[in-house]
Each structure stands twice: as structure tokens, then as C-alpha cells.
C-alpha atoms as a PDB file:
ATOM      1  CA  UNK A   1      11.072  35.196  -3.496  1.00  0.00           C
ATOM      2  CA  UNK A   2      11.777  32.977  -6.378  1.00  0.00           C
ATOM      3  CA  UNK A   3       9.803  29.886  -6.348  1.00  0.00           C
ATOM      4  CA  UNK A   4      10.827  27.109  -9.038  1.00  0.00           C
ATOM      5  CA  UNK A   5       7.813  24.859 -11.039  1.00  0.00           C
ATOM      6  CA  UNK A   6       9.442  22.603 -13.717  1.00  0.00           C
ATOM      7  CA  UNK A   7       7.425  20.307 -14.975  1.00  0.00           C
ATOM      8  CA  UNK A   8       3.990  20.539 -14.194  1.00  0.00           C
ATOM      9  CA  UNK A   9       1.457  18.268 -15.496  1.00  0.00           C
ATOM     10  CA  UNK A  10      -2.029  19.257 -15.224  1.00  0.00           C
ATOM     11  CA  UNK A  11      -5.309  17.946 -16.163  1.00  0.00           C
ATOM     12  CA  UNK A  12      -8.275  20.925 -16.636  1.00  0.00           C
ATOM     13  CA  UNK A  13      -7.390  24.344 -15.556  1.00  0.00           C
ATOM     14  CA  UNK A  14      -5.540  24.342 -12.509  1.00  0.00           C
ATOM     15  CA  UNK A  15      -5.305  26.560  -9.552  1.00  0.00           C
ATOM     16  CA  UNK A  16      -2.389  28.760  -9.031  1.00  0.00           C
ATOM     17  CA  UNK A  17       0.054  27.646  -6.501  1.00  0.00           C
ATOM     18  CA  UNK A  18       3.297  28.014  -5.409  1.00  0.00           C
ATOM     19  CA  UNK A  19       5.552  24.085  -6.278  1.00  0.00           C
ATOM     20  CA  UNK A  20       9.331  23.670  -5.511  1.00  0.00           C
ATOM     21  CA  UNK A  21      10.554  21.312  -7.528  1.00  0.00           C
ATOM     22  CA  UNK A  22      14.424  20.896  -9.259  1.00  0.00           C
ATOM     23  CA  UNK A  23      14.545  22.988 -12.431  1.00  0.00           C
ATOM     24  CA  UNK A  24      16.085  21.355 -15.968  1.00  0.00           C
ATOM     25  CA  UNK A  25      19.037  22.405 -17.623  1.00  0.00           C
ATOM     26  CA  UNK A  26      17.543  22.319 -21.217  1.00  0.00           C
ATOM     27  CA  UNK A  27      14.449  22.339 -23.579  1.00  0.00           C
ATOM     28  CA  UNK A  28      13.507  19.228 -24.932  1.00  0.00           C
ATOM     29  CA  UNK A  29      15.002  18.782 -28.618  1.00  0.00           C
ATOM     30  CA  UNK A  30      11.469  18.493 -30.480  1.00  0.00           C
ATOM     31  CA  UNK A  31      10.432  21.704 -28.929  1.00  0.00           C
ATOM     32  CA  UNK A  32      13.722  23.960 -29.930  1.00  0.00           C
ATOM     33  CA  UNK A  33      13.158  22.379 -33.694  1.00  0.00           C
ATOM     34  CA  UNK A  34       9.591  23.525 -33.609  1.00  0.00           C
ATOM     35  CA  UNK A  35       9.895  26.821 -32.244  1.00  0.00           C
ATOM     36  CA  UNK A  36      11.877  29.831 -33.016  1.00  0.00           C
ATOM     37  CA  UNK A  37      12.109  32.271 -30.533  1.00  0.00           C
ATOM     38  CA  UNK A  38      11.361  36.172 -30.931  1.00  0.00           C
ATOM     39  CA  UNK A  39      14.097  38.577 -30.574  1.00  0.00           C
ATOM     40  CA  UNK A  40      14.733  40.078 -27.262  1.00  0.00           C
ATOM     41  CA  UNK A  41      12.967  43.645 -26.354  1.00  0.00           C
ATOM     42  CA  UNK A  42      15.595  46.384 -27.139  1.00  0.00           C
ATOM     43  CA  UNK A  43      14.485  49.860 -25.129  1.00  0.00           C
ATOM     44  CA  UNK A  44      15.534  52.586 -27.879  1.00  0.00           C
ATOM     45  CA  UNK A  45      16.277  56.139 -25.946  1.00  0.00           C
ATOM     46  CA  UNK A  46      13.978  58.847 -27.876  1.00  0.00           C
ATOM     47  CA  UNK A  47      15.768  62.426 -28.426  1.00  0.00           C
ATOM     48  CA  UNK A  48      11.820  63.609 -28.206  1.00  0.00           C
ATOM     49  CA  UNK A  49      11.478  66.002 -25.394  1.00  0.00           C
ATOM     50  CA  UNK A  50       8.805  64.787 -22.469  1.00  0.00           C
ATOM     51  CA  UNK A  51       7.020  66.344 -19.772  1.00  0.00           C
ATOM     52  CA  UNK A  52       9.448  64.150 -16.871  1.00  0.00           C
ATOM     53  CA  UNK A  53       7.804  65.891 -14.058  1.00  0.00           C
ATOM     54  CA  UNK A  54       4.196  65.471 -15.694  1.00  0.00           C
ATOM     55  CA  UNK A  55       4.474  62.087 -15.820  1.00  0.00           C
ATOM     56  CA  UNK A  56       6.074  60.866 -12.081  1.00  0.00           C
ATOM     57  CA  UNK A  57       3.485  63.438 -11.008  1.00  0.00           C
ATOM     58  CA  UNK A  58       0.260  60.968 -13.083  1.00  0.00           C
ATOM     59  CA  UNK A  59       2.668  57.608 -11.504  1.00  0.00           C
ATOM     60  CA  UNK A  60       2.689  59.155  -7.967  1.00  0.00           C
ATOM     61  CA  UNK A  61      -1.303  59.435  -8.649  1.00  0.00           C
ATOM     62  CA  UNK A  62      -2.097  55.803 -10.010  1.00  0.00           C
ATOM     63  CA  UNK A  63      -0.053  54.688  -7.204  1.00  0.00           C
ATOM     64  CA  UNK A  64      -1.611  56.964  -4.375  1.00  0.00           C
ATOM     65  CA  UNK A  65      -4.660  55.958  -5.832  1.00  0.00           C
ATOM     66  CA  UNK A  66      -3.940  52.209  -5.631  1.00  0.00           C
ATOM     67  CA  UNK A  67      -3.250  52.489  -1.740  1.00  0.00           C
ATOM     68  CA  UNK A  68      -6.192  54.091  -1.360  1.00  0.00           C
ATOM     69  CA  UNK A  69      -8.441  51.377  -2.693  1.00  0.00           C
ATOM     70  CA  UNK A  70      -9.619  53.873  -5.257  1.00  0.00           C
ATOM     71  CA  UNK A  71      -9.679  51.785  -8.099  1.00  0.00           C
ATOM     72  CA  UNK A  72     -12.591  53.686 -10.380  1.00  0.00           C
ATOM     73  CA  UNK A  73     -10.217  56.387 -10.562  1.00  0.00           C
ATOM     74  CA  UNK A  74      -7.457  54.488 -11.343  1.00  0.00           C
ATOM     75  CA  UNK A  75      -9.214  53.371 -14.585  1.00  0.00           C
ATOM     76  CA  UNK A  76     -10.100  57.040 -15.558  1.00  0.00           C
ATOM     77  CA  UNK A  77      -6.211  57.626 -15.328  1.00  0.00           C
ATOM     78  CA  UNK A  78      -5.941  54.369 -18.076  1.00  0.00           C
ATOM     79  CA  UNK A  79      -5.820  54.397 -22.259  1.00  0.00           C
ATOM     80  CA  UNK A  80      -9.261  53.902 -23.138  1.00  0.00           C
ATOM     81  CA  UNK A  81      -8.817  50.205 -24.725  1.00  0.00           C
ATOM     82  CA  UNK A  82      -7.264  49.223 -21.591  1.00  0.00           C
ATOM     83  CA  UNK A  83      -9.534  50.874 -19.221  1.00  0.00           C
ATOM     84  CA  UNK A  84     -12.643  49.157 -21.047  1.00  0.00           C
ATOM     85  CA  UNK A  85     -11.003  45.448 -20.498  1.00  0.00           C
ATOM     86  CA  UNK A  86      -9.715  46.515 -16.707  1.00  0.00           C
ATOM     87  CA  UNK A  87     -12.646  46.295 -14.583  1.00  0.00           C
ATOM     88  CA  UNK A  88     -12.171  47.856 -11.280  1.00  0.00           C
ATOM     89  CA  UNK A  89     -12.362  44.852  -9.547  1.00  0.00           C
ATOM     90  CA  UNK A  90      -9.856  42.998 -11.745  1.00  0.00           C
ATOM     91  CA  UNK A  91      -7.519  45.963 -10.396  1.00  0.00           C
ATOM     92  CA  UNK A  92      -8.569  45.539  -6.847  1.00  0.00           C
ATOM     93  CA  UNK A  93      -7.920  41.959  -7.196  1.00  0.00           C
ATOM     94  CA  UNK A  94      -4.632  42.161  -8.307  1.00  0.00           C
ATOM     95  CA  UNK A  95      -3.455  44.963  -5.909  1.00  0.00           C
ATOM     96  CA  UNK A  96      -4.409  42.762  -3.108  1.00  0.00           C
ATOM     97  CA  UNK A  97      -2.603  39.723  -4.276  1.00  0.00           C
ATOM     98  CA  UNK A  98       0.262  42.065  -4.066  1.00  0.00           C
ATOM     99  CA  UNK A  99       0.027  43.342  -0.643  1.00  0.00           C
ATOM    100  CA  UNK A 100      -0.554  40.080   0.479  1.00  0.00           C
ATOM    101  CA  UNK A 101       3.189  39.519  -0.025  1.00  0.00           C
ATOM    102  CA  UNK A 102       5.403  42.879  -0.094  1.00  0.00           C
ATOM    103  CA  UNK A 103       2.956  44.272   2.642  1.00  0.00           C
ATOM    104  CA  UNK A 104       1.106  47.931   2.488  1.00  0.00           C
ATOM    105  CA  UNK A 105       3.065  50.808   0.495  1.00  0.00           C
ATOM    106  CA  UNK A 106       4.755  53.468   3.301  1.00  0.00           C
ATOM    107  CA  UNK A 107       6.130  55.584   0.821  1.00  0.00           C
ATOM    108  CA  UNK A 108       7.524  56.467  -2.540  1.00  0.00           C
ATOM    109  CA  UNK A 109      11.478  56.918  -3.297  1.00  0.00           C
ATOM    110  CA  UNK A 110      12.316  57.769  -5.717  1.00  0.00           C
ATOM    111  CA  UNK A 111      11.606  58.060  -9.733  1.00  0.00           C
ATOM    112  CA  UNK A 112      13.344  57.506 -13.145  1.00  0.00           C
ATOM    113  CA  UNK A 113      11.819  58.148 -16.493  1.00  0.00           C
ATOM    114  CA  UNK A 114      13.457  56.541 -19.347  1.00  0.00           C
ATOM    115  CA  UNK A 115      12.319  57.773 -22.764  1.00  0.00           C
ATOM    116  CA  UNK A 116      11.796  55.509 -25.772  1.00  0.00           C
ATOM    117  CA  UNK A 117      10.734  55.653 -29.123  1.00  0.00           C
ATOM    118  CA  UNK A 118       7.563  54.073 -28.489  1.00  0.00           C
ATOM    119  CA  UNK A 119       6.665  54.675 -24.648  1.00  0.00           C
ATOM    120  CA  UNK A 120       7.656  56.732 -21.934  1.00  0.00           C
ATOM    121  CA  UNK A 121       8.533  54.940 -19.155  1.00  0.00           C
ATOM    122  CA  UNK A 122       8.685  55.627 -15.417  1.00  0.00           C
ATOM    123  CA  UNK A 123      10.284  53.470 -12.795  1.00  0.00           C
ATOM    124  CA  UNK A 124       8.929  54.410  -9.067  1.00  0.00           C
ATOM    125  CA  UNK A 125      11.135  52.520  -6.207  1.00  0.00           C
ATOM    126  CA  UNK A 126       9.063  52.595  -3.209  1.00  0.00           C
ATOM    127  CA  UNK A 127       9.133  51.321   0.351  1.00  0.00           C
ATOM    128  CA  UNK A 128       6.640  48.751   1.543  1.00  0.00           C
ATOM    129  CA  UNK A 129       6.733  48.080   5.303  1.00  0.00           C
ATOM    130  CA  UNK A 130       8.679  44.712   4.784  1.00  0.00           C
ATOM    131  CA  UNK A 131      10.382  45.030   1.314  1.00  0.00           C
ATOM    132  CA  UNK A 132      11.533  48.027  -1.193  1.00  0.00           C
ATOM    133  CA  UNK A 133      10.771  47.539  -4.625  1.00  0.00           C
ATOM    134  CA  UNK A 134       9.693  48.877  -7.724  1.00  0.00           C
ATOM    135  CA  UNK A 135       6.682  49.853  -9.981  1.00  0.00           C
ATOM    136  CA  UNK A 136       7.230  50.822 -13.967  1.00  0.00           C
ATOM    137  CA  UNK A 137       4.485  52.509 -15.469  1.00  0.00           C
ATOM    138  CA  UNK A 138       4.699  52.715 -19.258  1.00  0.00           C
ATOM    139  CA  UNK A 139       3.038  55.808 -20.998  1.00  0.00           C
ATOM    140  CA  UNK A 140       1.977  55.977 -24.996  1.00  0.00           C
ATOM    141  CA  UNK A 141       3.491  59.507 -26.981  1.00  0.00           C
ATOM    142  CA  UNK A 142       0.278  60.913 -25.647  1.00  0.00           C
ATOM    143  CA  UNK A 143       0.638  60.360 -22.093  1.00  0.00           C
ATOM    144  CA  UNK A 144      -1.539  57.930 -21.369  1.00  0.00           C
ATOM    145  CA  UNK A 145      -1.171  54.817 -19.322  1.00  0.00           C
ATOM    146  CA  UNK A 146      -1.019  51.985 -21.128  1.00  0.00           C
ATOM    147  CA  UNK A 147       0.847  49.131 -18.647  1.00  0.00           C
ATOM    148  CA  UNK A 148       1.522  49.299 -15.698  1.00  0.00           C
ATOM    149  CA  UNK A 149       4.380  46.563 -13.966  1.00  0.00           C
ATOM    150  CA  UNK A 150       3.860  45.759 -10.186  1.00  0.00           C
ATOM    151  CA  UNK A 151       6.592  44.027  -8.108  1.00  0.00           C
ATOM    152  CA  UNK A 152       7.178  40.393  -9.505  1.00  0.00           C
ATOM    153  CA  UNK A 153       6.112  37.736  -6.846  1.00  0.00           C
ATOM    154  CA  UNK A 154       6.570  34.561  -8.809  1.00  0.00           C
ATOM    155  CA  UNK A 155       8.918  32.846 -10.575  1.00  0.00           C
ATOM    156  CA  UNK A 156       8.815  32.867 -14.241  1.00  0.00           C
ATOM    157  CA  UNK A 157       7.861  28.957 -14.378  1.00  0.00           C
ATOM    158  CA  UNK A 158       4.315  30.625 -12.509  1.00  0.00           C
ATOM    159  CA  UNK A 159       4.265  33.596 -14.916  1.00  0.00           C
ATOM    160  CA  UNK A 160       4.046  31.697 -18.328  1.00  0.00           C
ATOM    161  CA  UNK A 161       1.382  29.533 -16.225  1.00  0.00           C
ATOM    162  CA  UNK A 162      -0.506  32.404 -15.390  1.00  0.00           C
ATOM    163  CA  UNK A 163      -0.764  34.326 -18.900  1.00  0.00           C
ATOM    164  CA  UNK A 164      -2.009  30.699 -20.192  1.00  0.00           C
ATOM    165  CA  UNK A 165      -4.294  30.069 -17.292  1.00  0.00           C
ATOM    166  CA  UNK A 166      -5.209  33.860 -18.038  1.00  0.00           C
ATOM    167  CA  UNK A 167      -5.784  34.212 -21.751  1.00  0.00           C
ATOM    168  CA  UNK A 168      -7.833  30.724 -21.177  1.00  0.00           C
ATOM    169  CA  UNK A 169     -10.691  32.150 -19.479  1.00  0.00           C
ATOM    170  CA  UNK A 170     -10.140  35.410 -20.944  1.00  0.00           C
ATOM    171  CA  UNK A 171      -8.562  37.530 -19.268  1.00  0.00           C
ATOM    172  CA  UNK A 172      -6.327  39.550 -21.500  1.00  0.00           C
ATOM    173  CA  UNK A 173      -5.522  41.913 -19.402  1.00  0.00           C
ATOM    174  CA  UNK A 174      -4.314  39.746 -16.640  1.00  0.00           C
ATOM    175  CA  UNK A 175      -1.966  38.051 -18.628  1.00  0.00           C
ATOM    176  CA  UNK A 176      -0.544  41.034 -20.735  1.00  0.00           C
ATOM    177  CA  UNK A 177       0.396  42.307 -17.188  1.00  0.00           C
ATOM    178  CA  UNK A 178       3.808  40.247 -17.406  1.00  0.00           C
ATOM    179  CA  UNK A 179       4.965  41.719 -20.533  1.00  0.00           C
ATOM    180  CA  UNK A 180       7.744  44.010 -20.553  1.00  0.00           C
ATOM    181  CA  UNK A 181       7.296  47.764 -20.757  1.00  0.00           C
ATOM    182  CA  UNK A 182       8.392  48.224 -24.272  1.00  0.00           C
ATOM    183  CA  UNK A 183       6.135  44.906 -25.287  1.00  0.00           C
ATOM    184  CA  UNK A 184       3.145  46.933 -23.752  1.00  0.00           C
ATOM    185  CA  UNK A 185       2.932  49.711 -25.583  1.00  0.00           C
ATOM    186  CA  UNK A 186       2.737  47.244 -28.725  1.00  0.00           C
ATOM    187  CA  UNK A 187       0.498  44.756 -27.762  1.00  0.00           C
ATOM    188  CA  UNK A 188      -2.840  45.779 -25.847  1.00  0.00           C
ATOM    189  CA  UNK A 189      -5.377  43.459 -24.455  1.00  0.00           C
ATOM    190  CA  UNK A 190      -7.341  43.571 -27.795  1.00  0.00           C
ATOM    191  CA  UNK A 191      -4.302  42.317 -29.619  1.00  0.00           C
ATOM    192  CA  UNK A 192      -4.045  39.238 -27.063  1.00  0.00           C
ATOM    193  CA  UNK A 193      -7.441  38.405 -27.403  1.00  0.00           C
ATOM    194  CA  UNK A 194      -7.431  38.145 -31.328  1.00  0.00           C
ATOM    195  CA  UNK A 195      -4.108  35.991 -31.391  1.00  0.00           C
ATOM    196  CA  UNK A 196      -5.724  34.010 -28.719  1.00  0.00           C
ATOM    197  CA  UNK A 197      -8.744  33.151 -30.811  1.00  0.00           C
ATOM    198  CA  UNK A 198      -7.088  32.915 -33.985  1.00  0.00           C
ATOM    199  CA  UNK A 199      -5.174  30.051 -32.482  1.00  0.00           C
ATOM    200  CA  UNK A 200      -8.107  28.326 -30.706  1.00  0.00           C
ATOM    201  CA  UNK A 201      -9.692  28.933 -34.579  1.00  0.00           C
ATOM    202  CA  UNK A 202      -6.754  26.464 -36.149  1.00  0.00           C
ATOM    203  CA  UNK A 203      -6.504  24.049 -33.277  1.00  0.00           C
ATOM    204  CA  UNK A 204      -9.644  23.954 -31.222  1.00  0.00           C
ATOM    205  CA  UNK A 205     -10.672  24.962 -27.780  1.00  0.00           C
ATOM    206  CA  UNK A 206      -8.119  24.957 -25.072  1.00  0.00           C
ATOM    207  CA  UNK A 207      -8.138  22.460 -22.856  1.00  0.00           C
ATOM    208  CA  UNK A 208      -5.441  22.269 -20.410  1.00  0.00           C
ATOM    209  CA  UNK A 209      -1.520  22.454 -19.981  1.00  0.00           C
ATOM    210  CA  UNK A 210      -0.049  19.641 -20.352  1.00  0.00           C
ATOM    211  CA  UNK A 211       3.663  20.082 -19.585  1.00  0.00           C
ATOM    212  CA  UNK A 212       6.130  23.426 -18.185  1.00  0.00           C
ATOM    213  CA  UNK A 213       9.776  22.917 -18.983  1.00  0.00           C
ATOM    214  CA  UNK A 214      12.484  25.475 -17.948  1.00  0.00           C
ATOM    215  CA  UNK A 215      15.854  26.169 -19.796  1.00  0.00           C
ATOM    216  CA  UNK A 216      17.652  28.918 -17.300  1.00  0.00           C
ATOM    217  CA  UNK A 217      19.840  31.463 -18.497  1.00  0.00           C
ATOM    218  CA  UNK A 218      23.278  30.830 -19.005  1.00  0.00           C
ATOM    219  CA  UNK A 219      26.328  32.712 -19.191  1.00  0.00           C
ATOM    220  CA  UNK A 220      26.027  33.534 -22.922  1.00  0.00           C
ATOM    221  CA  UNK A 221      22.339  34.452 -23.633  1.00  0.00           C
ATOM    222  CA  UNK A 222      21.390  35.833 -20.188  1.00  0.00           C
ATOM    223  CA  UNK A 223      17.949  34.979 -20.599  1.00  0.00           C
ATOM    224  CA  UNK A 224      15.665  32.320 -19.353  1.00  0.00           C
ATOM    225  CA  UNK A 225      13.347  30.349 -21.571  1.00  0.00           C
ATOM    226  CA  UNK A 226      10.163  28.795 -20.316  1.00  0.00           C
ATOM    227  CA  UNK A 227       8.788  26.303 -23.055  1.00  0.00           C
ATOM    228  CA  UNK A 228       4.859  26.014 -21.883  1.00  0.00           C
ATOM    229  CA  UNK A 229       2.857  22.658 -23.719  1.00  0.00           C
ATOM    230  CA  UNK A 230      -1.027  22.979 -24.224  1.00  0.00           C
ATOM    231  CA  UNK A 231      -2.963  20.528 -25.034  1.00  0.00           C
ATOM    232  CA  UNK A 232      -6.248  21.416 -27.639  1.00  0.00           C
ATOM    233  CA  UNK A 233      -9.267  19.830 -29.133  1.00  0.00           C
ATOM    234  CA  UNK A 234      -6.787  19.099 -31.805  1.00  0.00           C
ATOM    235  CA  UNK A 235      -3.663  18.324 -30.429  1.00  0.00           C
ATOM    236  CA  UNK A 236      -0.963  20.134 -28.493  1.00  0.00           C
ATOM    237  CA  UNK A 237       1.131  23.375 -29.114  1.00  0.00           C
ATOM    238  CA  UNK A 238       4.180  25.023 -27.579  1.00  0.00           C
ATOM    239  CA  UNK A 239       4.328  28.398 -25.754  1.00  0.00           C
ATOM    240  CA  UNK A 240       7.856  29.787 -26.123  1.00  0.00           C
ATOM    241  CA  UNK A 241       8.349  32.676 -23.068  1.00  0.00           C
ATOM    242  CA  UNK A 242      11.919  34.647 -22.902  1.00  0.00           C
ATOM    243  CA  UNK A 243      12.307  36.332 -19.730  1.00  0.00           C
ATOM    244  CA  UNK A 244      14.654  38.923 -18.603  1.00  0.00           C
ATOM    245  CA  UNK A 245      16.728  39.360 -15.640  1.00  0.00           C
ATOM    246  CA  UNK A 246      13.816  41.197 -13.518  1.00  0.00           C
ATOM    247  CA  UNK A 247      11.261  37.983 -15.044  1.00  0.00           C
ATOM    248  CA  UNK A 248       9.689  40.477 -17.259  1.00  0.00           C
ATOM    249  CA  UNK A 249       8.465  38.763 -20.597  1.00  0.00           C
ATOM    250  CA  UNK A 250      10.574  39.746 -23.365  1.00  0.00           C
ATOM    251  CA  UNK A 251       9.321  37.532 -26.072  1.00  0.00           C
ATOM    252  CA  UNK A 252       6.033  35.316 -26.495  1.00  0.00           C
ATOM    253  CA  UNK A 253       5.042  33.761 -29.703  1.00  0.00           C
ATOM    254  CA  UNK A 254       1.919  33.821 -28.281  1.00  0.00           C
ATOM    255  CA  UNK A 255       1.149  36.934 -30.471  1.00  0.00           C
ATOM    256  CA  UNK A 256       2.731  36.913 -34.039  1.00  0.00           C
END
């Protein structure tokens, strides 16, 4: 499913919907002079040794536990700082936005763990009664869970929506869900929170977004840029997203 929102114009903060609208081919030229993007997430292999089995077996759990509406335990399974900003029914709430569209799990695949400097990370493919897809948890050095990636449903245009929309009321969590793996195990919900105030500090209170303009990927960058507009107590400012190939969110300048 890859639903396309180009340029949105909104007034307040708007409900989350699905538009399909014709993309652009380019960013406007004020907003490539003002903004420089970050570079692209490079996954490092680690030559540590890690406990492979340990962690699909703690996966297979957070997942099993997911299907089984279990979502207390879930957060004991959580790094602290993220368990403490995950409610349980900010978990439930986003699990069942997911079924909604892939359908219940039937079972798990298959596993790879890729090992990285920073994070451990393990991909689970798995077989929903309508689709096969995948989840990617990301583990810290001391095997804890510190992200964890569920099947992307929207298009990127709706993802840099949703981590504004998110961060506006809040809801740090939420929107650090659509990072990358690697960016996860760098930036936690507490990080999000302080670069979202610092910026409300220099340009006062959010107030809505004001324009969504899409520059896809082309043959030389492979990535796709989503250039977000927000307009402030004090004027407007530009959200620069990068996305990857799987519309995971490679670079923000949300967070300096």
C-alpha cells in the first residue's frame, strides 16, 4: 500500500487520513537553500560476539506477546526510558492500527540478526493471514529493547505528518517509531522531547502544518525527501525527512 499526500495544507492539527493526490518532482528552491540535510544512516557490522539465539528468542516473545494483547508485559520486556514514555495503551493502540490493515499474525518465519556497532538488530518475517511482512526489533549492547519497527502502512508523505502531528501533542514515542533502527538506538523519546521544546523555546508554540512537499528518489541518490512546513507563534520552519527504500526515516533535522 503506498498512498501519495503532496501538498497538504492544513489549518489546526489535523486528523490522519489517507489523500491521493499527484506527487512533485522537486523541493521548492527556498527550502533546499535553507536546509541541509543529515547524512544517510550507515549500519556498521560489529566483530562483537552476541547471544543470536538469545535475542530472536526475547523478539519471538515481544511479538507473541503483542498477539496476545499482553501489552503490560510487553513494556517489562522494554529499556527503562522507553518503557516509562510507552504506556500500555499507547502500545495497544498502535498494534491495532496495524492489524487493522495486514490482518492477525499466523505465524513467524523466519529471523535475521544483523550486528552493529551500536545495536543489535533482529529482523522477524512473519505471515499475517493476508500479507507477509516484517518486524525489526533493535536491541542496545545490553540487550534491551530499545525500538521496535512494525510493518510500514503509509506512505512517507503520512509518516513525516505523523511524527509532527505526534511530537505536537507529545507523543515522543509515537513519532520516534518511524526512525530507522540504527537512528533508535541514538535518539530515545527523551531526546525528541528536548529538541522538540528547545525549538518551540526559539519560535513559539506550534500551531499547525502549513505545507508537505515531496522530492522522490531518483536514480542517483536513492532516497526520498519529504520537506514538511510548520507554521509557529513566530513564524514558520522546515522539517527536512530522508527516507529509505523500506520508508524508514534515515535523517530528520528535527533533532540536532
Amino acid at each position: 500500500m503506498n498512498w501519495s499526500l503532496t501538498s497538504v495544507k492544513q489549518k489546526g492539527l489535523p486528523l490522519l487520513v489517507f489523500t491521493l493526490v499527484a506527487s512533485i518532482s522537486e523541493l521548492p528552491t527556498y527550502a533546499q537553500v535553507k536546509l541541509t540535510p543529515p547524512p544517510a544512516v550507515q549500519l556498521v557490522q560489529s566483530t562483537d560476539m552476541v547471544d543470536e539465539e538469545g535475542l530472536k528468542k526475547k523478539a519471538a516473545q515481544v511479538i507473541q506477546l503483542l498477539t496476545q494483547e499482553d501489552y503490560s508485559r510487553v513494556r517489562t520486556l522494554l529499556n527503562r526510558d522507553l518503557a516509562i514514555q510507552l504506556t500500555a495503551d499507547e502500545i495497544s493502540d498502535i498494534w491495532n492500527e496495524l492489524i487493522e490493515v495486514t490482518s492477525p499474525v499466523k505465524k513467524i518465519i523466519g529471523y535475521r540478526v544483523i550486528p552493529t556497532v551500536n545495536a543489535d538488530i533482529v529482523v522477524v518475517k512473519t505471515e499475517f493471514e493476508q500479507m507477509t511482512d516484517t518486524f525489526v526489533v533493535t536491541f542496545n549492547k545490553k540487550g534491551e529493547i530499545v525500538g521496535m519497527d512494525f510493518p510500514n502502512i503509509a506512505s512517507i508523505e503520512e509518516i513525516a505528518q505523523m511524527v509532527i502531528n505526534s511530537v505536537a501533542v507529545n507523543d515522543f514515542s509515537r513519532a520516534r517509531g518511524y526512525l530507522h533502527s540504527s537512528l533508535k538506538s541514538e535518539i530515545l523519546p527523551t531526546r525528541l522531547q528536548t529538541a522538540w521544546e528547545a525549538i518551540q523555546q526559539d519560535n513559539g508554540l506550534y500551531q499547525y502544518i502549513e505545507d508537505i512537499d515531496v522530492r522522490p528518489g531518483s536514480g542517483v541518490d536513492q532516497v526520498d525527501l519529504v520537506m514538511v512546513t510548520a507554521k509557529f507563534q513566530q513564524g514558520m520552519k522546515d522539517f527536512l525527512f530522508i527516507f529509505d527504500d523500506n520508508r524508514r526515516i534515515v535523517g530528520i533535522n528535527l533533532v540536532e
